[in-house]
PDB file of N, CA and C in Angstrom:
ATOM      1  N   UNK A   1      19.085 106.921  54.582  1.00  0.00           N
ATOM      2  CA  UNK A   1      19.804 106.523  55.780  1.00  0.00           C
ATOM      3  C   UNK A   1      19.225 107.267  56.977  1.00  0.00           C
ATOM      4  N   UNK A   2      19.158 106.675  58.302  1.00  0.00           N
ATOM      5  CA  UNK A   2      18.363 107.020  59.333  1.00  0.00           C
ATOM      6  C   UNK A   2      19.343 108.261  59.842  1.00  0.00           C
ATOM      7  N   UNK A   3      19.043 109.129  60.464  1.00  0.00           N
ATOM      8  CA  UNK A   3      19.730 110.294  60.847  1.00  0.00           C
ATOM      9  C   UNK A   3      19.973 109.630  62.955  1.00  0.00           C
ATOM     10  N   UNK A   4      21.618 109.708  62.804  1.00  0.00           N
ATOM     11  CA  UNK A   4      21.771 109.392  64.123  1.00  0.00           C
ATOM     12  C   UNK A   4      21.441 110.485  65.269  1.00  0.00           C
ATOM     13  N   UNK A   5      20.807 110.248  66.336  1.00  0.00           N
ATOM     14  CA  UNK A   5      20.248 110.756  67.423  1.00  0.00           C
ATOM     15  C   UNK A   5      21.072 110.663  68.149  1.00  0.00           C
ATOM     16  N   UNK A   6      21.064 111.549  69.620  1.00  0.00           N
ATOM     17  CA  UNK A   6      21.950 111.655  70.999  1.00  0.00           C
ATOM     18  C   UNK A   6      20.869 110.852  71.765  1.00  0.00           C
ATOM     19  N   UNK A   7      21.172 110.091  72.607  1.00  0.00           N
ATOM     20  CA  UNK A   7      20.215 109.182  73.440  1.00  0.00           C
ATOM     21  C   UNK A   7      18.950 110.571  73.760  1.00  0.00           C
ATOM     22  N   UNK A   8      19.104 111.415  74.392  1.00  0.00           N
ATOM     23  CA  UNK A   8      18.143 112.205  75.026  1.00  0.00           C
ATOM     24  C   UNK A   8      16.784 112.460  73.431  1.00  0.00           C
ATOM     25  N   UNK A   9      17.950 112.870  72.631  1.00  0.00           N
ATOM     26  CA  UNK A   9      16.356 113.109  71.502  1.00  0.00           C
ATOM     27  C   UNK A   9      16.075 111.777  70.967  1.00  0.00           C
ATOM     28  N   UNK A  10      16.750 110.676  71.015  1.00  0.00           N
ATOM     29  CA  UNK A  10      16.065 109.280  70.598  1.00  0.00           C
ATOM     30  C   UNK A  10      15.125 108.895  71.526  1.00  0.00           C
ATOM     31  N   UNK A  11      15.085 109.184  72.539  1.00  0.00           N
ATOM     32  CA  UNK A  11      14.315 109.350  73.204  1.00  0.00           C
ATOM     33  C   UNK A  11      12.663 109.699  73.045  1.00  0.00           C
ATOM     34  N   UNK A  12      13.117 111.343  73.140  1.00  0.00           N
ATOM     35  CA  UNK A  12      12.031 112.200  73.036  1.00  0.00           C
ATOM     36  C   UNK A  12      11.066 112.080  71.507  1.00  0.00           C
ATOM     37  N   UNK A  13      11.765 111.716  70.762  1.00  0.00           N
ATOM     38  CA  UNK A  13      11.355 110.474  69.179  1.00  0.00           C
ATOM     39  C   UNK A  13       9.981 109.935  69.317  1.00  0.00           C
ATOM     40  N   UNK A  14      11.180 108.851  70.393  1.00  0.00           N
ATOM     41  CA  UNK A  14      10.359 107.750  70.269  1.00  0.00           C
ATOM     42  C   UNK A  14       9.161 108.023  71.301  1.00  0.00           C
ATOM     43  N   UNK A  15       9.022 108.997  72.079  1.00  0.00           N
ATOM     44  CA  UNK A  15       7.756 109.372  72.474  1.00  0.00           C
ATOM     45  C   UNK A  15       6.820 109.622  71.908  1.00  0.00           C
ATOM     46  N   UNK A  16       7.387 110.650  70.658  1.00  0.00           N
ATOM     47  CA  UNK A  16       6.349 111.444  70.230  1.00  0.00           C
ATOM     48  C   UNK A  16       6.226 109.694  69.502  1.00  0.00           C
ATOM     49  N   UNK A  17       6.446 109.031  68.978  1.00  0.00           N
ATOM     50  CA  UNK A  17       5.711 108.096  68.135  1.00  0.00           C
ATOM     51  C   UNK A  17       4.980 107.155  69.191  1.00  0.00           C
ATOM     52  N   UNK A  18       5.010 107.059  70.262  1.00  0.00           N
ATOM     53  CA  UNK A  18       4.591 106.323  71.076  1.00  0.00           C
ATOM     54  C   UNK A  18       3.152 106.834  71.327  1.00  0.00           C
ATOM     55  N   UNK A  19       3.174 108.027  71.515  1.00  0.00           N
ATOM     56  CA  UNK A  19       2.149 108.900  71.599  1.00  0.00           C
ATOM     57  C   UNK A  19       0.870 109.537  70.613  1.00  0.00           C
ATOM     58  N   UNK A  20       1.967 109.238  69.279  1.00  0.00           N
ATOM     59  CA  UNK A  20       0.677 109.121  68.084  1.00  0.00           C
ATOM     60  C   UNK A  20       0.198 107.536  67.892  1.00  0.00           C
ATOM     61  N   UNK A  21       1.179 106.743  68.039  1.00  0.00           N
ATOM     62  CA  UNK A  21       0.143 105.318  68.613  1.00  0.00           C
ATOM     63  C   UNK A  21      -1.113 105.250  69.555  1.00  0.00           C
ATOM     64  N   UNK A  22      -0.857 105.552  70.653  1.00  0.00           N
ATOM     65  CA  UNK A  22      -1.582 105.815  71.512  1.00  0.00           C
ATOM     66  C   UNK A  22      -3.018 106.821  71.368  1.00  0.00           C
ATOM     67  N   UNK A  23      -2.512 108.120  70.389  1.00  0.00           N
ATOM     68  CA  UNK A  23      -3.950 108.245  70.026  1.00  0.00           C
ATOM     69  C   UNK A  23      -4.784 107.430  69.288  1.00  0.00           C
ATOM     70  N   UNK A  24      -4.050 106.862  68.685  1.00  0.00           N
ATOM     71  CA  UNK A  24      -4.949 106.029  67.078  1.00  0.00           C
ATOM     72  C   UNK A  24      -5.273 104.384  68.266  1.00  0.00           C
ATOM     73  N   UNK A  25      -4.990 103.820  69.331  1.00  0.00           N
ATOM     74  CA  UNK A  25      -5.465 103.096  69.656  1.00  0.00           C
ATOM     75  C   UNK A  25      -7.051 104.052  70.264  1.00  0.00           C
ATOM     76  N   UNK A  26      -6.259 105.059  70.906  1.00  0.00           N
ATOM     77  CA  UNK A  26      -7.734 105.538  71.830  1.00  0.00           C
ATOM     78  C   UNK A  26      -9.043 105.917  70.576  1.00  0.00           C
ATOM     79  N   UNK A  27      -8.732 106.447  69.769  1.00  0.00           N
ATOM     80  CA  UNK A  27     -10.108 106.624  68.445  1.00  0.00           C
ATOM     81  C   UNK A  27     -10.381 105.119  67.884  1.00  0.00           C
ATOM     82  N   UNK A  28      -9.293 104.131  67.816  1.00  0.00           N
ATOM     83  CA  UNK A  28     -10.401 102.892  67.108  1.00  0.00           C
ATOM     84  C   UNK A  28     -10.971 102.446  68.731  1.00  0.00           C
ATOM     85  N   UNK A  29     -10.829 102.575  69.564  1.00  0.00           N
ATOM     86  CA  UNK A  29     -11.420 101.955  70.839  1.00  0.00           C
ATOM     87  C   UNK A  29     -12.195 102.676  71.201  1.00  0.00           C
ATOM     88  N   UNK A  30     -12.670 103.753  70.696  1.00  0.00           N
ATOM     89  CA  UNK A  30     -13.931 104.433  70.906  1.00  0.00           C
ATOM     90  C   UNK A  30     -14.797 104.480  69.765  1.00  0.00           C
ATOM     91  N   UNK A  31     -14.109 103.964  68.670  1.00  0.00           N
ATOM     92  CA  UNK A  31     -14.755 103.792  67.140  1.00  0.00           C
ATOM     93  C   UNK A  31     -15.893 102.341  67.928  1.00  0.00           C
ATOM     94  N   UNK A  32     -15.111 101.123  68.012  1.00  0.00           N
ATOM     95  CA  UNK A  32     -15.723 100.090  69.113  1.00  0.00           C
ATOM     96  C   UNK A  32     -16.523  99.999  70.003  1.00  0.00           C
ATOM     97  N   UNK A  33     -16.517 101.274  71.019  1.00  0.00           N
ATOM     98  CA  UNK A  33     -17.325 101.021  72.082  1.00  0.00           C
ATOM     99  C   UNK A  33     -18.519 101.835  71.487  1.00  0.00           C
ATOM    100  N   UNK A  34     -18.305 102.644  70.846  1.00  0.00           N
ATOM    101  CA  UNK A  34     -19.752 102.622  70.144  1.00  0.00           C
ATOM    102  C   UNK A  34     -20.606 101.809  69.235  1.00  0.00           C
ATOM    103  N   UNK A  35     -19.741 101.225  68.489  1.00  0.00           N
ATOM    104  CA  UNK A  35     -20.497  99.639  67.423  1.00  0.00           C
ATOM    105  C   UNK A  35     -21.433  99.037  68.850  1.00  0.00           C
ATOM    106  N   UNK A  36     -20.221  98.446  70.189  1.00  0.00           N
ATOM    107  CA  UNK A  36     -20.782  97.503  70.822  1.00  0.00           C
ATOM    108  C   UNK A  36     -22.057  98.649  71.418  1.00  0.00           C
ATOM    109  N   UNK A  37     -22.000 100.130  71.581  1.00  0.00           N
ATOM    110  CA  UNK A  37     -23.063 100.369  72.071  1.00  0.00           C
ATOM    111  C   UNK A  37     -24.164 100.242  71.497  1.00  0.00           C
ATOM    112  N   UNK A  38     -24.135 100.312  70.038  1.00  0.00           N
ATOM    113  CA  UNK A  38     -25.629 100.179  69.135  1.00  0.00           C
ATOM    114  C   UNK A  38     -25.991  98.765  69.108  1.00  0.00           C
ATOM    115  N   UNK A  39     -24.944  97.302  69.344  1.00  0.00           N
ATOM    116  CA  UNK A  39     -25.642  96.069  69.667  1.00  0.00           C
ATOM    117  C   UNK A  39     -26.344  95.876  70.761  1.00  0.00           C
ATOM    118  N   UNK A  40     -25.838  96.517  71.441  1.00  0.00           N
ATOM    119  CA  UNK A  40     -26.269  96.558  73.312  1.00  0.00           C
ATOM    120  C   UNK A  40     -25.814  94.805  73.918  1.00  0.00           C
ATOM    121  N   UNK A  41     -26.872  94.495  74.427  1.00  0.00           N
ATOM    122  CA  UNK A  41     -26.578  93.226  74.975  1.00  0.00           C
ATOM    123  C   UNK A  41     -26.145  91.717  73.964  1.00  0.00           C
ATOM    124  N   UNK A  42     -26.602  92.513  72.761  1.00  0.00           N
ATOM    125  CA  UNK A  42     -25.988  91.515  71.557  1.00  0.00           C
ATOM    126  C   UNK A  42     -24.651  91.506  70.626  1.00  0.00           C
ATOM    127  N   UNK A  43     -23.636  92.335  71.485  1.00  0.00           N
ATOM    128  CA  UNK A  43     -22.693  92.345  70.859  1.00  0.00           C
ATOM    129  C   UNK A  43     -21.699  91.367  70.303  1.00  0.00           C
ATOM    130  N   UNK A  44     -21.199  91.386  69.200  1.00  0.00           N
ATOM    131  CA  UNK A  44     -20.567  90.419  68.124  1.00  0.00           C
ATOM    132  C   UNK A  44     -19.372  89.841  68.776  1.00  0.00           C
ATOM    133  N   UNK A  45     -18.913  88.513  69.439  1.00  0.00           N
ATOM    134  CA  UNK A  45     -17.943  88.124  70.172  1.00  0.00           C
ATOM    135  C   UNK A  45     -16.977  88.624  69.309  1.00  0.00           C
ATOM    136  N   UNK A  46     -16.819  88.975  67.573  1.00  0.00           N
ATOM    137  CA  UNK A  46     -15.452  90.017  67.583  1.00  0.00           C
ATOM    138  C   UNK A  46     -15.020  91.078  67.759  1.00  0.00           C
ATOM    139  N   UNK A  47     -16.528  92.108  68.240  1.00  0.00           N
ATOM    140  CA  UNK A  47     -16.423  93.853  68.795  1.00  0.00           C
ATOM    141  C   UNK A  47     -15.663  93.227  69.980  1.00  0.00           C
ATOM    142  N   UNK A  48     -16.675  92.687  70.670  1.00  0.00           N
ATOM    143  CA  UNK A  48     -16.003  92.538  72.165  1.00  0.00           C
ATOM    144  C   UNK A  48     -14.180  92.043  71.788  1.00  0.00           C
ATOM    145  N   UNK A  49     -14.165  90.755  71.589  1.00  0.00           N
ATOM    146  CA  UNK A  49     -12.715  90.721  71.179  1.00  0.00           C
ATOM    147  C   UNK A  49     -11.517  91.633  71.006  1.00  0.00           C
ATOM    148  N   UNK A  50     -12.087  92.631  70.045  1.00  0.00           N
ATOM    149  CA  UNK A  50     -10.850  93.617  69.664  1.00  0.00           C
ATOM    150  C   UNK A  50     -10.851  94.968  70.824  1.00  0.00           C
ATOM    151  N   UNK A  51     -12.139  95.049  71.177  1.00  0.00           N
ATOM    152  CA  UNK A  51     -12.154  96.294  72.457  1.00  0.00           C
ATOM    153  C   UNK A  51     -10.855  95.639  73.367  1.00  0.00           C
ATOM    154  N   UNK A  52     -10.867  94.248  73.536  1.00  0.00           N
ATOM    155  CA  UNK A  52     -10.196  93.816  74.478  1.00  0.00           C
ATOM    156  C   UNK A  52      -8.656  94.052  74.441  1.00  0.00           C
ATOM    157  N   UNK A  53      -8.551  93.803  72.695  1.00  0.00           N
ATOM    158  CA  UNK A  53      -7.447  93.856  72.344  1.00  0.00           C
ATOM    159  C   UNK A  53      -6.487  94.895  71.990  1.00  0.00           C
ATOM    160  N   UNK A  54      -7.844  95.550  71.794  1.00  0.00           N
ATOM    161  CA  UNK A  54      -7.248  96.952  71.977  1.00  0.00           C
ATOM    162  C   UNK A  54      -6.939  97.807  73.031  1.00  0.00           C
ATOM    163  N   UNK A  55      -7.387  97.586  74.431  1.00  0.00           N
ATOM    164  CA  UNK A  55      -7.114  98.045  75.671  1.00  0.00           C
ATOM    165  C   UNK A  55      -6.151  97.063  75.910  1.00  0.00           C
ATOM    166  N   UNK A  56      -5.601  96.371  75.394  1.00  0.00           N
ATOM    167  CA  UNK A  56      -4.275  95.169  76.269  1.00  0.00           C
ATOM    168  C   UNK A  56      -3.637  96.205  75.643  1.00  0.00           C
ATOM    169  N   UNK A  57      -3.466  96.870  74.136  1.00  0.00           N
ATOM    170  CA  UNK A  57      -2.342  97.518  73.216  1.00  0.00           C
ATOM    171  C   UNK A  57      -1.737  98.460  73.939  1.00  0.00           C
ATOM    172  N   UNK A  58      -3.400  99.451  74.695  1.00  0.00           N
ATOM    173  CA  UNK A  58      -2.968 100.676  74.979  1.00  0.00           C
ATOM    174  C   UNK A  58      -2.245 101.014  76.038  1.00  0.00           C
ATOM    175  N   UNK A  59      -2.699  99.761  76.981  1.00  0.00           N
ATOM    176  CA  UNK A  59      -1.935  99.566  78.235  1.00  0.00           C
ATOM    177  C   UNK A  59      -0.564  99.037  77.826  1.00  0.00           C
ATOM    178  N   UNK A  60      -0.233  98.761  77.081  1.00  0.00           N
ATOM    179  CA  UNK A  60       1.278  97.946  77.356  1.00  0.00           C
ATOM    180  C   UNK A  60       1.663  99.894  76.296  1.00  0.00           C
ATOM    181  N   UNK A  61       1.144 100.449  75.233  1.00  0.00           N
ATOM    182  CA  UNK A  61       1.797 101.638  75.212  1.00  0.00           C
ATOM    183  C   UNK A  61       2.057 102.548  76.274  1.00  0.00           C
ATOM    184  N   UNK A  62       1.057 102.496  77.133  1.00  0.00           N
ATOM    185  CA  UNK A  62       0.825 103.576  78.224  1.00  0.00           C
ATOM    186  C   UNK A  62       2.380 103.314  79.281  1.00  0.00           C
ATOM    187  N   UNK A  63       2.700 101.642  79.004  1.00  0.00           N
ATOM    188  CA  UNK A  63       3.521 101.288  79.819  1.00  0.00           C
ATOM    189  C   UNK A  63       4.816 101.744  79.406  1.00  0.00           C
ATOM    190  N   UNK A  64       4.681 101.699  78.001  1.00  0.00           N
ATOM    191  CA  UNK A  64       6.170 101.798  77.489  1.00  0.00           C
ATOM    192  C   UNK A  64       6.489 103.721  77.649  1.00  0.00           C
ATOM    193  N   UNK A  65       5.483 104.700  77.500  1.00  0.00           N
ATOM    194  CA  UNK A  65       5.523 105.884  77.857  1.00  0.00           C
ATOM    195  C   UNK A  65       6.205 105.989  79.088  1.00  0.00           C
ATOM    196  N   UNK A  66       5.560 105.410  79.893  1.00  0.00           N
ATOM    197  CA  UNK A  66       5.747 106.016  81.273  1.00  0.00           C
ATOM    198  C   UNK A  66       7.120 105.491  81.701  1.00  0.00           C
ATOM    199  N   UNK A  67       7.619 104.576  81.305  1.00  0.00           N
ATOM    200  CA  UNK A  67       9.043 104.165  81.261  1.00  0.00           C
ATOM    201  C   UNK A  67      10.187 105.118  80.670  1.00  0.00           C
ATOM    202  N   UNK A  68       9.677 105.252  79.160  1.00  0.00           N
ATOM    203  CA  UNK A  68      10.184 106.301  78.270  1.00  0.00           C
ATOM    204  C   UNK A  68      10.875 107.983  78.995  1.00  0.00           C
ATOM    205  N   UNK A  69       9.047 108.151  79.683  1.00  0.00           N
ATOM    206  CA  UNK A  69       9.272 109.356  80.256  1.00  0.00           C
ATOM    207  C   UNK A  69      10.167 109.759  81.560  1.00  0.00           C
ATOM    208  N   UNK A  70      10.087 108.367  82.700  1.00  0.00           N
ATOM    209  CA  UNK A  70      10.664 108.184  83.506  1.00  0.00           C
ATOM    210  C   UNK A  70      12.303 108.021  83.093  1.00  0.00           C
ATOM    211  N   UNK A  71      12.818 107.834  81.823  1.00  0.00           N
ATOM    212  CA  UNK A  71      14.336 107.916  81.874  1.00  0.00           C
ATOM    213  C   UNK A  71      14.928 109.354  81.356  1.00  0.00           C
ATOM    214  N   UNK A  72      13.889 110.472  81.222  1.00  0.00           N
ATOM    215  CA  UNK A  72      14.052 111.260  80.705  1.00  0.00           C
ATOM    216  C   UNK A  72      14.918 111.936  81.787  1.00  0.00           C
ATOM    217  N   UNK A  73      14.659 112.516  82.502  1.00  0.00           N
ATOM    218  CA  UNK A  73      14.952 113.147  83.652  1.00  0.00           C
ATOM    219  C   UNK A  73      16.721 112.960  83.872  1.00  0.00           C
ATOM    220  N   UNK A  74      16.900 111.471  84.246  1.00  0.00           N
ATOM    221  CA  UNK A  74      18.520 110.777  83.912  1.00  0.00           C
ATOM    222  C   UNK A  74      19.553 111.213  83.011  1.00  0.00           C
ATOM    223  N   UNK A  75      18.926 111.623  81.993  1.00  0.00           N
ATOM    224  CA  UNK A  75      19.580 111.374  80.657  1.00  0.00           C
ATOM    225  C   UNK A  75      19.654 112.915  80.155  1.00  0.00           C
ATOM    226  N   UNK A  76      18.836 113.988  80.556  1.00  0.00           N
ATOM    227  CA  UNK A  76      19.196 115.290  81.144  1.00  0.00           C
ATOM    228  C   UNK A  76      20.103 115.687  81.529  1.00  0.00           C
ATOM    229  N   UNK A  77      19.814 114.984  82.658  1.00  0.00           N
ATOM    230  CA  UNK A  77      20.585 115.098  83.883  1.00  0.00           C
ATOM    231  C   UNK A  77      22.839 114.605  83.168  1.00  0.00           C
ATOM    232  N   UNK A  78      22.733 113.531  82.829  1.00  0.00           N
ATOM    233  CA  UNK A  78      23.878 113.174  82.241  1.00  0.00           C
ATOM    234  C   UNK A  78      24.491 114.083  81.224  1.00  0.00           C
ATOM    235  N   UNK A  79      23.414 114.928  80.337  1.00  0.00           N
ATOM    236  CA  UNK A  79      24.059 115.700  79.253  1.00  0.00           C
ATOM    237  C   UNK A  79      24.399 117.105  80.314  1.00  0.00           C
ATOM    238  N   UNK A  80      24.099 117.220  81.178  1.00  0.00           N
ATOM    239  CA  UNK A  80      24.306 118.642  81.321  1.00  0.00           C
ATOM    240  C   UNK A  80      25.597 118.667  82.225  1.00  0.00           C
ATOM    241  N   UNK A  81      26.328 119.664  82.615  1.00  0.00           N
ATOM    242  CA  UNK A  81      27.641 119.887  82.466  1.00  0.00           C
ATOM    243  C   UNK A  81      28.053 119.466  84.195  1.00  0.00           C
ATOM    244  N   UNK A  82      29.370 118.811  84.082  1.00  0.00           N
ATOM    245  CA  UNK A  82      29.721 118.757  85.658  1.00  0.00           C
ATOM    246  C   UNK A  82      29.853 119.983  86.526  1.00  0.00           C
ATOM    247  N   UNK A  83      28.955 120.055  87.804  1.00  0.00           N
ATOM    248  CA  UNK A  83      29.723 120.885  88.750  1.00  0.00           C
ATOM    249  C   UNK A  83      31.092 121.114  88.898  1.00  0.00           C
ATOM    250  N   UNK A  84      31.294 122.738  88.658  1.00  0.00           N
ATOM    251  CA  UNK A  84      33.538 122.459  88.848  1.00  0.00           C
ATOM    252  C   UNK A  84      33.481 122.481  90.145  1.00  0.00           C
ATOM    253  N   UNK A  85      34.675 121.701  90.439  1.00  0.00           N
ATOM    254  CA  UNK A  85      35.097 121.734  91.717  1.00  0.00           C
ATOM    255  C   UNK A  85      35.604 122.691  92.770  1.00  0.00           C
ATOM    256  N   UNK A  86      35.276 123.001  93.857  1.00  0.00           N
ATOM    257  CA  UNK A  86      35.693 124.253  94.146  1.00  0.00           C
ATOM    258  C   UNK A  86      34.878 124.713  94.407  1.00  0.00           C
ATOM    259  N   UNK A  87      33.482 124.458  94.057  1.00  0.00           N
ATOM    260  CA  UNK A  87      32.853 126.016  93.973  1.00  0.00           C
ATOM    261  C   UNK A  87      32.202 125.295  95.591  1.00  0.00           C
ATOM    262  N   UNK A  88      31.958 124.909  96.453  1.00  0.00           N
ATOM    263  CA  UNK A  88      31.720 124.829  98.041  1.00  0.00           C
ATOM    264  C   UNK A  88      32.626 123.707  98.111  1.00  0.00           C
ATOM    265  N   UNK A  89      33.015 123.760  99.390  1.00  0.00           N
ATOM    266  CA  UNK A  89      34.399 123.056 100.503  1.00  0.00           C
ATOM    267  C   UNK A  89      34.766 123.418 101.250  1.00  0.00           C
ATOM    268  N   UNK A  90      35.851 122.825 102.023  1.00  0.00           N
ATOM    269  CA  UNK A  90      36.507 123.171 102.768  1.00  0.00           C
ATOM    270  C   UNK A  90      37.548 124.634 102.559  1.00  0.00           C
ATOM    271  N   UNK A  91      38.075 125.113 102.728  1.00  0.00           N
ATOM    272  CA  UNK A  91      39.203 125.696 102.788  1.00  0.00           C
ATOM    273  C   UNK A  91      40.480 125.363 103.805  1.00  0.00           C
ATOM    274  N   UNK A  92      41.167 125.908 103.731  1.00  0.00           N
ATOM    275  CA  UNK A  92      42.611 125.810 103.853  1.00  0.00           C
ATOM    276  C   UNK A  92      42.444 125.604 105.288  1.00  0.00           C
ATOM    277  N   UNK A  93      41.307 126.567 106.129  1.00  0.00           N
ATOM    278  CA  UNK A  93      41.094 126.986 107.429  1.00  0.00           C
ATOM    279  C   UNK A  93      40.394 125.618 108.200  1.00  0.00           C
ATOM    280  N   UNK A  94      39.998 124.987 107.125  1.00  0.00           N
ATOM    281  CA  UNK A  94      38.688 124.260 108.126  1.00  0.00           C
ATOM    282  C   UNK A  94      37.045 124.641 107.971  1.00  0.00           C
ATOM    283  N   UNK A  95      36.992 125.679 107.781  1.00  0.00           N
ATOM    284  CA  UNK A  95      35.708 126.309 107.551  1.00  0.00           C
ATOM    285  C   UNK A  95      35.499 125.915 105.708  1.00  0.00           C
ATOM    286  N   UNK A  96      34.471 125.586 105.899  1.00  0.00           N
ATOM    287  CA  UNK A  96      33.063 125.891 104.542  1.00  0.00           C
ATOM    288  C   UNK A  96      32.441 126.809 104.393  1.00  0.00           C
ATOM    289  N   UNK A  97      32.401 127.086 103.215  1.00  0.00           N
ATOM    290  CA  UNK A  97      32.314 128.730 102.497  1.00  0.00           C
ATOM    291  C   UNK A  97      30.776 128.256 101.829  1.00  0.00           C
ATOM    292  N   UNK A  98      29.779 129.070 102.378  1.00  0.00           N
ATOM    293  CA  UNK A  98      28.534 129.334 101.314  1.00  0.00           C
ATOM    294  C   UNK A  98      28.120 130.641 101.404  1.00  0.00           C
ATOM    295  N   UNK A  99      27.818 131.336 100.505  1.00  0.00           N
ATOM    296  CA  UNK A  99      26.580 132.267 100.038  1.00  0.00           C
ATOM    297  C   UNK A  99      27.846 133.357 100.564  1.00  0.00           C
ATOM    298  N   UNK A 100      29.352 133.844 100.812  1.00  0.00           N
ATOM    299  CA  UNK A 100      29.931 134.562 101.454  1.00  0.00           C
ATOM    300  C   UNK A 100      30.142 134.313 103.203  1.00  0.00           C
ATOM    301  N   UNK A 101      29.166 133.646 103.735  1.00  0.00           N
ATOM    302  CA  UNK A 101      29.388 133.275 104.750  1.00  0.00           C
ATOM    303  C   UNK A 101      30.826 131.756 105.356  1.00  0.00           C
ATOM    304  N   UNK A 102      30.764 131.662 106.387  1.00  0.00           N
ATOM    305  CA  UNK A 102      31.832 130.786 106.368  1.00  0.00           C
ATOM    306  C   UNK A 102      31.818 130.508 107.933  1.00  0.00           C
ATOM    307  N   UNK A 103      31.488 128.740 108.568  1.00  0.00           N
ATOM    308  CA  UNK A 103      31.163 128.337 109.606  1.00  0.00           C
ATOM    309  C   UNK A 103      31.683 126.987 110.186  1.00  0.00           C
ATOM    310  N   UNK A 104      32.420 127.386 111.216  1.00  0.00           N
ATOM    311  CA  UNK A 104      33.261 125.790 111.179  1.00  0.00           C
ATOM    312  C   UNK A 104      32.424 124.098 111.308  1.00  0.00           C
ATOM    313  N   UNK A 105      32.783 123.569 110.760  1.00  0.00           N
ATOM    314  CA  UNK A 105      32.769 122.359 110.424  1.00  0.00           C
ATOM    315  C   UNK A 105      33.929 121.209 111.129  1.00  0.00           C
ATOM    316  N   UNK A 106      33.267 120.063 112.130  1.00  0.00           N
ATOM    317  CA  UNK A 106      33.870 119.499 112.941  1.00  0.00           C
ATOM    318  C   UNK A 106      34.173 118.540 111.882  1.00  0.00           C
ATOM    319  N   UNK A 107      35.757 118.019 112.304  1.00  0.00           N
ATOM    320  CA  UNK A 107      36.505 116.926 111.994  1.00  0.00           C
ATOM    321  C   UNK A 107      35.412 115.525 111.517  1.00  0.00           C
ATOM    322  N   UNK A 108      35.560 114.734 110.000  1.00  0.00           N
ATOM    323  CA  UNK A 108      34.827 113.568 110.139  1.00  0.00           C
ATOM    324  C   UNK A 108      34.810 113.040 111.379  1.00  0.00           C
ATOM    325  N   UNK A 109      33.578 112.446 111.536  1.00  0.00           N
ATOM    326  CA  UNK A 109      33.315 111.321 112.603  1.00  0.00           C
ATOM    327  C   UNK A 109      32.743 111.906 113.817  1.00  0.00           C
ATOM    328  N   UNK A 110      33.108 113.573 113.828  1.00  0.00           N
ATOM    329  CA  UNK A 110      32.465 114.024 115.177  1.00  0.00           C
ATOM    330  C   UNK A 110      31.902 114.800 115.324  1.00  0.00           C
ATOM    331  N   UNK A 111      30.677 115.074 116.357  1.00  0.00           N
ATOM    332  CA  UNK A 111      29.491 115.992 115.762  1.00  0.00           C
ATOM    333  C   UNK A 111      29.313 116.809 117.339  1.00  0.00           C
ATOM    334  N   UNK A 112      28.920 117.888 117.222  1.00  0.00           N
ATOM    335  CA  UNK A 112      28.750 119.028 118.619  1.00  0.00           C
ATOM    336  C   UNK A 112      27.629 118.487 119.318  1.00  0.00           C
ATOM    337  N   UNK A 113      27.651 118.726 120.668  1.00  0.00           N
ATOM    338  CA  UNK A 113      26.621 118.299 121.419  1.00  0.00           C
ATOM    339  C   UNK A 113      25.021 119.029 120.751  1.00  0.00           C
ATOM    340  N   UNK A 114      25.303 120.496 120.382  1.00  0.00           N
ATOM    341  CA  UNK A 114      24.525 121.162 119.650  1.00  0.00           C
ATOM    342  C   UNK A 114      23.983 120.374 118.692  1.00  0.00           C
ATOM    343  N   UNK A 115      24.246 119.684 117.639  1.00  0.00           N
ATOM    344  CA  UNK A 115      23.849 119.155 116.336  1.00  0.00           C
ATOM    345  C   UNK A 115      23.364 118.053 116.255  1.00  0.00           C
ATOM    346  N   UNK A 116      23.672 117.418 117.608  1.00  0.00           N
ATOM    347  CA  UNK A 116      23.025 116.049 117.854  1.00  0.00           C
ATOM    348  C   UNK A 116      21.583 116.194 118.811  1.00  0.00           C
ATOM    349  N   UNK A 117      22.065 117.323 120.011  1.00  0.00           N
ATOM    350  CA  UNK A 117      20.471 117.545 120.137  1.00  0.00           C
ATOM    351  C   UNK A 117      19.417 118.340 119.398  1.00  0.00           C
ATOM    352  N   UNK A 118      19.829 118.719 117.735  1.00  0.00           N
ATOM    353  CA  UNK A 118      19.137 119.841 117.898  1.00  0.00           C
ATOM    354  C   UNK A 118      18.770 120.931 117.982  1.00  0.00           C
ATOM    355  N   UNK A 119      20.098 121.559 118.587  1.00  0.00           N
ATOM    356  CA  UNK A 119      19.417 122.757 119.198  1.00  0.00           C
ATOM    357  C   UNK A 119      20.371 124.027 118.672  1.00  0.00           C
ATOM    358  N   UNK A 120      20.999 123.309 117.057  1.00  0.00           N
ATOM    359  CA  UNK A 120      21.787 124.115 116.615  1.00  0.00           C
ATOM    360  C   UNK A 120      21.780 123.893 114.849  1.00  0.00           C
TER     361      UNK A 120
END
């Protein structure tokens, strides 16, 4: 029976298998471009063929990686724990509290002549 995964390591899985695909296309496609190099200009319309077919493979793996890898980040991001609340805001006063410091903050909707030019 298959051992159930958390999305993030089904993931990271299916990379690593994506990725030992991806080598074994890149060694028979260099196994190839050397056959076609010892025909030279007489190469066998099925070397050529499978070089072809084998760079369509690697590209649609390369594609599915970079997809793979691109949801990684998300899915991180989702397992790891909510910010508690509280920890920056308002207070009671009006003022916002960072780093120990604490600096007023105008009412939604309205902004200091300072902040709009700039110069604050």
């Amino acid at each position: 029976m298959a051992e159930l995964l958390n999305p993030l390591e089904e993931t990271k899985a299916q990379l690593v298998d994506l990725k030992k695909i991806r080598q074994a296309h890149r060694e028979r496609q260099a196994q190839l471009q050397y056959r076609a190099a010892q025909f030279g200009y007489d190469v066998p319309a099925h070397i050529s063929t499978e070089i072809d077919d084998v760079d369509t493979q690697l590209a649609e793996v390369n594609r599915k990686i970079s997809l793979l890898e691109g949801s990684l980040p998300g899915q991180q991001q989702q397992l790891e724990p909510a910010p508690r609340s509280g920890a920056t805001g308002r207070s009671k006063s009006g003022l916002t509290e960072r780093s120990g410091r604490s600096t007023s903050v105008p009412p939604a909707g309205t902004a200091s002549i300072s902040s709009i030019a700039g110069c604050g």
